[in-house]
C-alpha atoms as a PDB file:
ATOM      1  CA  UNK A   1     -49.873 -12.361 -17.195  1.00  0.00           C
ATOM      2  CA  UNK A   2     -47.366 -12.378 -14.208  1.00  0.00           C
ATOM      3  CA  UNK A   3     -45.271 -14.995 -15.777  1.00  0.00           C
ATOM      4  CA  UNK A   4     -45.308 -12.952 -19.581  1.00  0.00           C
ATOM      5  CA  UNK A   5     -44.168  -9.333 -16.978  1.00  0.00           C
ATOM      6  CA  UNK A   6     -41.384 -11.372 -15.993  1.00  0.00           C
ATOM      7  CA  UNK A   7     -40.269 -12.610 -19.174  1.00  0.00           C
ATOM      8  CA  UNK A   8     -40.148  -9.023 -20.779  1.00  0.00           C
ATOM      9  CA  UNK A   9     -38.101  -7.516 -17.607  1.00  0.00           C
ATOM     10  CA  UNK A  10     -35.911 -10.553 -18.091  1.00  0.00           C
ATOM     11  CA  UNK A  11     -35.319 -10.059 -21.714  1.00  0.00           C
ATOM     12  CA  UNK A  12     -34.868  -6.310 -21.148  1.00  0.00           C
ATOM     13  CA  UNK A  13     -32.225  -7.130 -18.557  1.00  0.00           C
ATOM     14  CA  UNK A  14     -30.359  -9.624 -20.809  1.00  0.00           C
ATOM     15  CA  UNK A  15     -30.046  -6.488 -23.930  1.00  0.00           C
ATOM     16  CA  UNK A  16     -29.331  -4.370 -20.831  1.00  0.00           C
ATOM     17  CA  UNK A  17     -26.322  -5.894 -19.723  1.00  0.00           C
ATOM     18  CA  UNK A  18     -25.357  -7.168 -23.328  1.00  0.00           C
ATOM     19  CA  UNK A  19     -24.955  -3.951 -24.153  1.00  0.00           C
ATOM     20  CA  UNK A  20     -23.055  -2.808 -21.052  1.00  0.00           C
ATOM     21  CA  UNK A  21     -20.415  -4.991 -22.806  1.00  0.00           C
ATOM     22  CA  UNK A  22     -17.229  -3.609 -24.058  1.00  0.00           C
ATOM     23  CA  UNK A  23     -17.341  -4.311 -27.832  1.00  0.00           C
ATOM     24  CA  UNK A  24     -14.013  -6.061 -29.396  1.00  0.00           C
ATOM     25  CA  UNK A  25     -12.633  -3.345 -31.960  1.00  0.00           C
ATOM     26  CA  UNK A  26     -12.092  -4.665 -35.649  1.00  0.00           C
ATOM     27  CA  UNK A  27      -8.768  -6.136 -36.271  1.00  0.00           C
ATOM     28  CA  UNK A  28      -7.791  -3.205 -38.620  1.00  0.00           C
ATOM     29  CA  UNK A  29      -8.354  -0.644 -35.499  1.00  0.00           C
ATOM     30  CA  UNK A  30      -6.522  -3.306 -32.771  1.00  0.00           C
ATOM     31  CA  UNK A  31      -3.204  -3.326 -34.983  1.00  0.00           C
ATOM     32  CA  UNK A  32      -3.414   0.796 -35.872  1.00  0.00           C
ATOM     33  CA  UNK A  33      -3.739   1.277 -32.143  1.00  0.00           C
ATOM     34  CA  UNK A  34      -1.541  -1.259 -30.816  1.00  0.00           C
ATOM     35  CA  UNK A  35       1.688  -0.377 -32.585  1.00  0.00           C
ATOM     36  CA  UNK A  36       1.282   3.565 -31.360  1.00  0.00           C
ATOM     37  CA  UNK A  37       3.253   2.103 -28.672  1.00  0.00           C
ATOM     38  CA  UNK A  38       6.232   1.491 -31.136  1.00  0.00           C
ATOM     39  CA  UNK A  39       8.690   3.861 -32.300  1.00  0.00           C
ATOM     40  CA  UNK A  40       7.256   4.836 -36.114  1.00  0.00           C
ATOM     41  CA  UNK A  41       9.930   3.241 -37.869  1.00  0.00           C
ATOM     42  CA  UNK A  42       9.467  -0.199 -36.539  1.00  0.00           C
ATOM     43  CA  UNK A  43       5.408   0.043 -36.369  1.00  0.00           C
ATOM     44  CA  UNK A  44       4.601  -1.221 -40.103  1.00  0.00           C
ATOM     45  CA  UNK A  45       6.674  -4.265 -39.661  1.00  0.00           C
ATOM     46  CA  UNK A  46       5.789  -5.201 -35.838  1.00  0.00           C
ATOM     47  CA  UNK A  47       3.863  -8.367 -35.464  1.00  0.00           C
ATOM     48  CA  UNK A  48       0.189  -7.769 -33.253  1.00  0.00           C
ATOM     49  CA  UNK A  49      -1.567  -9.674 -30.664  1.00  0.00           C
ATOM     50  CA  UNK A  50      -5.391  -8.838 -30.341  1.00  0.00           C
ATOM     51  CA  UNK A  51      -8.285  -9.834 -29.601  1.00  0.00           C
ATOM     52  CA  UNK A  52     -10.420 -12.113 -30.936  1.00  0.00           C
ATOM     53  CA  UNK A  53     -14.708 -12.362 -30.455  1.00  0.00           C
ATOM     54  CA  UNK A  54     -13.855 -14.612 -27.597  1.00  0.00           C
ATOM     55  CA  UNK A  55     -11.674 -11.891 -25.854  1.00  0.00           C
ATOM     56  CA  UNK A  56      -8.776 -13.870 -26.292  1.00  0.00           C
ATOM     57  CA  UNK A  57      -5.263 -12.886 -26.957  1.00  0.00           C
ATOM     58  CA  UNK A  58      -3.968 -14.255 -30.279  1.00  0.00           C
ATOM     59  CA  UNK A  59      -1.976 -13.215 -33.056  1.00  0.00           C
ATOM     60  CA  UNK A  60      -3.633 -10.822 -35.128  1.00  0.00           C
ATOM     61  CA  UNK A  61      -0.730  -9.909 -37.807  1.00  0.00           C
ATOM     62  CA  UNK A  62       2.277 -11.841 -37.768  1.00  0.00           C
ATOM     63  CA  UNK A  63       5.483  -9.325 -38.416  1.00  0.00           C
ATOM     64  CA  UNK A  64       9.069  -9.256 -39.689  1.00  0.00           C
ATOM     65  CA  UNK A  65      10.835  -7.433 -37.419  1.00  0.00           C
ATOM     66  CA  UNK A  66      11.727  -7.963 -33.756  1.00  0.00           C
ATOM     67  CA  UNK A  67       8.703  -6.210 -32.134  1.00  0.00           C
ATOM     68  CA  UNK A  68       5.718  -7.959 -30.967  1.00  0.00           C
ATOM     69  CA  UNK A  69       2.732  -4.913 -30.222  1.00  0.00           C
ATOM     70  CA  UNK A  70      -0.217  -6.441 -27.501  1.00  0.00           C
ATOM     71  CA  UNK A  71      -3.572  -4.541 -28.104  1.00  0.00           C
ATOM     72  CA  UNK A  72      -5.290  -2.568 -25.796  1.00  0.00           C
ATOM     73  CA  UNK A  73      -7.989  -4.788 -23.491  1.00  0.00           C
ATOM     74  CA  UNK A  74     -11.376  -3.524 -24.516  1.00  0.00           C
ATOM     75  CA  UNK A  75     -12.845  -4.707 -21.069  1.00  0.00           C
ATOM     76  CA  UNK A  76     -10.493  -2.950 -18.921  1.00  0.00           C
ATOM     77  CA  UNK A  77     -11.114   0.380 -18.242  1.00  0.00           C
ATOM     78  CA  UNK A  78      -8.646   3.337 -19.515  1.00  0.00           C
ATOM     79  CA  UNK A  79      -6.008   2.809 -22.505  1.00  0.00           C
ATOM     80  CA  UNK A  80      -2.715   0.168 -22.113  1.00  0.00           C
ATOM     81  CA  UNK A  81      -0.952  -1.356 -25.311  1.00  0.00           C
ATOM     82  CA  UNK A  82       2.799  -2.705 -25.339  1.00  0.00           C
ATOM     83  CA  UNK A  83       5.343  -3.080 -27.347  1.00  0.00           C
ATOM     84  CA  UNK A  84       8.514  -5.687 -26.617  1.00  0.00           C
ATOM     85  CA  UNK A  85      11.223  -6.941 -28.475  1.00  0.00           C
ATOM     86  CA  UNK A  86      10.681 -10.143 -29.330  1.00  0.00           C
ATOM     87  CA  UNK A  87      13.432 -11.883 -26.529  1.00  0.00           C
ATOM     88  CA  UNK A  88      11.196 -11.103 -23.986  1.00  0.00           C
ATOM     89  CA  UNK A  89       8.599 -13.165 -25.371  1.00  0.00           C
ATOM     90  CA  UNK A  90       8.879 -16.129 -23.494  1.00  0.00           C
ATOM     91  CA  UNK A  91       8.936 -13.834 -20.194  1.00  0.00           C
ATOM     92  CA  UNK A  92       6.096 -11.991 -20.942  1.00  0.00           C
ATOM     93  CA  UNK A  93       4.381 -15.317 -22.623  1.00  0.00           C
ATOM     94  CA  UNK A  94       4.689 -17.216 -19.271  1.00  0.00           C
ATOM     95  CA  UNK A  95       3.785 -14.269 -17.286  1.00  0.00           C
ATOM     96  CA  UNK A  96      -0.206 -13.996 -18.633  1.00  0.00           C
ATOM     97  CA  UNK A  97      -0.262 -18.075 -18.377  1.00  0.00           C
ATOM     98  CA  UNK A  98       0.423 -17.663 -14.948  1.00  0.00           C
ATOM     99  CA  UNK A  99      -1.881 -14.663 -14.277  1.00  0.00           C
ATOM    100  CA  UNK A 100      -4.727 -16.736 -16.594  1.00  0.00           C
ATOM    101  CA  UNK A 101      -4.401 -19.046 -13.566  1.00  0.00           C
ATOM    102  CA  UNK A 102      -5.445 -16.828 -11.038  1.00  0.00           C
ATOM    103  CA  UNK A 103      -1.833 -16.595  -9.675  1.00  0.00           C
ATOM    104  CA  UNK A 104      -1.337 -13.319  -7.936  1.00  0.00           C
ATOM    105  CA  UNK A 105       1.497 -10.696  -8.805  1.00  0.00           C
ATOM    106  CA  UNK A 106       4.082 -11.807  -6.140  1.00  0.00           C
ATOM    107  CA  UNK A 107       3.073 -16.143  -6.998  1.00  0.00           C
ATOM    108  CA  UNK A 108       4.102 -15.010 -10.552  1.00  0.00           C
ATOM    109  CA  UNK A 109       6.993 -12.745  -9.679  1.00  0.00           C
ATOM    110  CA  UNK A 110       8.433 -16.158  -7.628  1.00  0.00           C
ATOM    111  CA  UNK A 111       7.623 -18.912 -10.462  1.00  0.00           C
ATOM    112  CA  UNK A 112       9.023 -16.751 -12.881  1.00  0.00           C
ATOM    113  CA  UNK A 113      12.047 -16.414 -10.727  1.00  0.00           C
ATOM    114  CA  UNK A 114      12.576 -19.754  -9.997  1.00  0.00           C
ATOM    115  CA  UNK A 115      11.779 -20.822 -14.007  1.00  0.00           C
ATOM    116  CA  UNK A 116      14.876 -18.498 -15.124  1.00  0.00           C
ATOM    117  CA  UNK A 117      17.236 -19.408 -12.579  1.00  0.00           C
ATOM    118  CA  UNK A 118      16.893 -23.482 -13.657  1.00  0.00           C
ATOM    119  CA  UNK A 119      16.959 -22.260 -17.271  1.00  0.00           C
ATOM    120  CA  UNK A 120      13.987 -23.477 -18.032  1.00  0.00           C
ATOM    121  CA  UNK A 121      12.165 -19.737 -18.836  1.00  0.00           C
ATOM    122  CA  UNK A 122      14.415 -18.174 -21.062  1.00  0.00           C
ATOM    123  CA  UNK A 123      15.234 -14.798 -20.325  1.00  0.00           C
ATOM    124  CA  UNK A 124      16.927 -11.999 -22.865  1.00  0.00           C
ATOM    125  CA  UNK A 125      20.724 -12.364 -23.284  1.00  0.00           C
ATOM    126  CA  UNK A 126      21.042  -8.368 -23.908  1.00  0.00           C
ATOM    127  CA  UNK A 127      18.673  -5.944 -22.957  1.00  0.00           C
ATOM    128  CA  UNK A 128      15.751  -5.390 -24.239  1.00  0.00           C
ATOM    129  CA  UNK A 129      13.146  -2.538 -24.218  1.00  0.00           C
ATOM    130  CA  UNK A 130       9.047  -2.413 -23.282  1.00  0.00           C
ATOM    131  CA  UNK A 131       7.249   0.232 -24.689  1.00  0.00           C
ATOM    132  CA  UNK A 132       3.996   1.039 -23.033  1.00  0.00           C
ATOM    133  CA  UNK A 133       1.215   3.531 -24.252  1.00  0.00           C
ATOM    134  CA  UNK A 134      -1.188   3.917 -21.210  1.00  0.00           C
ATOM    135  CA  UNK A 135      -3.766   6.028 -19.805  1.00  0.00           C
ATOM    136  CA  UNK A 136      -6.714   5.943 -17.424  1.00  0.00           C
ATOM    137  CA  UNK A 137      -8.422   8.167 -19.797  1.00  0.00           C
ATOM    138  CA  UNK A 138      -6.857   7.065 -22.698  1.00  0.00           C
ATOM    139  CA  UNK A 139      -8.586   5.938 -26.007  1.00  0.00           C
ATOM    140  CA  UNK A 140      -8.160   5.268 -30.075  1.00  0.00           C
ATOM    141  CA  UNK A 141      -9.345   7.519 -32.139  1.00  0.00           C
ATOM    142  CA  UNK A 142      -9.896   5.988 -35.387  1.00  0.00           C
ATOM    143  CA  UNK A 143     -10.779   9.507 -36.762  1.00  0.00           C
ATOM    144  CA  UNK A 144      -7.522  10.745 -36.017  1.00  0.00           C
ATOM    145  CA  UNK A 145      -5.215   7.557 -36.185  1.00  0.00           C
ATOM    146  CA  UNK A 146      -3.834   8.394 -32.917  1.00  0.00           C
ATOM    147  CA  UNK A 147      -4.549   7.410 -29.744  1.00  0.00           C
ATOM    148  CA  UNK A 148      -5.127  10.263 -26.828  1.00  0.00           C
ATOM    149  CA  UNK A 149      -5.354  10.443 -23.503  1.00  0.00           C
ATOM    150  CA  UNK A 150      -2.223   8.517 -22.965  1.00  0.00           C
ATOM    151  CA  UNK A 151       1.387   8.951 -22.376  1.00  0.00           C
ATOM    152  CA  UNK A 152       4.962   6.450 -23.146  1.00  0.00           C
ATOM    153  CA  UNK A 153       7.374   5.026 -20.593  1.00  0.00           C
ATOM    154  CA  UNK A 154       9.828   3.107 -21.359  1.00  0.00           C
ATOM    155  CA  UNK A 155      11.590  -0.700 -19.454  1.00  0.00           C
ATOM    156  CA  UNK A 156      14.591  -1.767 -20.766  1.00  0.00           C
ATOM    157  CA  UNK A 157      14.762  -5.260 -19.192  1.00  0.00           C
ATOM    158  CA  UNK A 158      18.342  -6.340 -18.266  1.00  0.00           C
ATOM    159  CA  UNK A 159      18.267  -9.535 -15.918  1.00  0.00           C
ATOM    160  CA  UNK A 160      20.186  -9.322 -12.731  1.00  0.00           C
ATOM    161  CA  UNK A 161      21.724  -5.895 -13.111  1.00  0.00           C
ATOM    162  CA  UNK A 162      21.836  -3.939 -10.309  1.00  0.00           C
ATOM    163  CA  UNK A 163      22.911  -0.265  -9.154  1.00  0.00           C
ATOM    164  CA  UNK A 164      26.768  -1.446  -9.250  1.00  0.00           C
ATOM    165  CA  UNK A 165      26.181  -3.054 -12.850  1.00  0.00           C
ATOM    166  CA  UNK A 166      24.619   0.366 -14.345  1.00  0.00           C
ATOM    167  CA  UNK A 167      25.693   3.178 -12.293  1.00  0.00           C
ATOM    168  CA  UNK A 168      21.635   4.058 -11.838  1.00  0.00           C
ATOM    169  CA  UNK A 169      19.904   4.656  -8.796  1.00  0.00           C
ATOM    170  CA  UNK A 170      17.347   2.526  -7.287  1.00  0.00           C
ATOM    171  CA  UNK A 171      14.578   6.103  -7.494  1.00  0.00           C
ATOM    172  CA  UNK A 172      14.669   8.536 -10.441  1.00  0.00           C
ATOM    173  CA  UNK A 173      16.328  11.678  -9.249  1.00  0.00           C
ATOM    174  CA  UNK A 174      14.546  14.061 -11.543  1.00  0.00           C
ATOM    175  CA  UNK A 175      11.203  14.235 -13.326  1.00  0.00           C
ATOM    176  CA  UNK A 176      11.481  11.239 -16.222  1.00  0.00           C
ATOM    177  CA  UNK A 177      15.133   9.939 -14.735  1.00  0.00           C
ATOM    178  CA  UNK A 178      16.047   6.778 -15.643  1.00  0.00           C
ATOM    179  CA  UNK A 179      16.539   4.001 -12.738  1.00  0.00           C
ATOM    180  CA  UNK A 180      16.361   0.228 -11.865  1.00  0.00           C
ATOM    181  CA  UNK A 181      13.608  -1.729 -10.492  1.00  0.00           C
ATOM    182  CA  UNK A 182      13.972  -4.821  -9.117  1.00  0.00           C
ATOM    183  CA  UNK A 183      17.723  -4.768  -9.009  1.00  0.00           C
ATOM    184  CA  UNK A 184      19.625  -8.363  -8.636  1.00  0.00           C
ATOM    185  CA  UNK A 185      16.445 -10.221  -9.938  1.00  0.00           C
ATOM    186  CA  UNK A 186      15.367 -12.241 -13.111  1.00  0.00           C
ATOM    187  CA  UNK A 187      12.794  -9.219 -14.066  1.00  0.00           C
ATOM    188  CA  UNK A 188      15.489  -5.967 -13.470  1.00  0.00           C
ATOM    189  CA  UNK A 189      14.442  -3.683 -15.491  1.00  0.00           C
ATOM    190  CA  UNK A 190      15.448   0.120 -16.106  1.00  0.00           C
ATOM    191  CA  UNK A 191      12.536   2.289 -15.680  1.00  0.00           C
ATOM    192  CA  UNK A 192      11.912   5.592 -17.659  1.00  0.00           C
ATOM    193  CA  UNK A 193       8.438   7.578 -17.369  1.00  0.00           C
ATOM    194  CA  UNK A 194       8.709  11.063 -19.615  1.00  0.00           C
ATOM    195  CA  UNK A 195       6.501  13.522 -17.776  1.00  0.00           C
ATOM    196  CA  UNK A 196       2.964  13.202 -18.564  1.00  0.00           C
ATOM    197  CA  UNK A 197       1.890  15.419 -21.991  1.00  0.00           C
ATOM    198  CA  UNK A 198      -1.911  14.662 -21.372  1.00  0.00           C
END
């Protein structure tokens, strides 16, 4: 009788935790979300990464133009999808191989560094913009088409520039202000965060 109590507490656990779960959204829904991130003119055309039932990241619609739109991560917590011209690929490519390896954010930051300056990671020849959708509240709402709860910023990636290079400041000096992060390095990148809507 004992052993049968156990088995149905066990089982009950299992569907418990199961459905704790985040579920993986249909590909339709990844793609409609992900490309929110893009400006509208280039969303129909962008090619998608998503995920698949195994939670892994893999092409999902393959695109003409030169955006490539990452889905939002159903098992992290809030909203995050990305858009990137497609010159950064190799960047941000090597970048989740690394963290897939349990590297942390500084191991990366060096490999990646010392990858680009023996040319073996390519980096962008002209700059070239992220577009991130994120919120810690955020969410799709299939209903609407739209995703809420979340607000764009904006990286235009130029390697190596610095202050001197762009005239920008190293801080933005008003609400939204452009200004460059990581100056001098392989991943320098302009920063611009439009006050929060939501």
């Amino acid at each position: 009788m004992n052993y049968l109590k156990f088995i149905l507490c066990f089982s009950s656990m299992i569907m418990v935790l199961s459905s704790c779960e985040a579920q993986i959204p249909i590909k339709e829904q990844q793609i409609a979300s992900a490309v929110m991130a893009a400006p509208e003119e280039k969303r129909a055309d962008a090619t998608v990464m998503g995920f698949n039932d195994k939670n892994e990241l893999v092409i999902i619609k393959l695109g003409t133009n030169e955006l490539i739109c990452i889905a939002d991560d159903p098992q992290k917590e809030g909203y995050n999808s990305s858009c990137y011209h497609k010159d950064l690929e190799p960047f941000m490519a090597r970048g989740r191989e690394l963290k897939a390896e349990g590297k942390s954010r500084e191991e990366i930051f060096d490999i990646r560094a010392k990858e680009a300056e023996s040319g073996k990671l390519k980096l962008p020849e002209n700059p070239a913009t992220l577009h991130v959708l994120s919120g810690a509240n955020g969410k799709y709402d299939a209903e609407k088409g739209e995703v809420v709860g979340a607000n764009l910023r904006y990286v235009v990636y130029i390697p190596y520039a610095t202050p001197e290079s762009t005239g920008l400041p190293i801080r933005p000096l008003v609400p939204g202000g452009p200004w460059i992060m990581d100056p001098g390095t392989n991943r320098a990148h302009i920063m611009i965060t439009p006050p929060a809507d939501n």
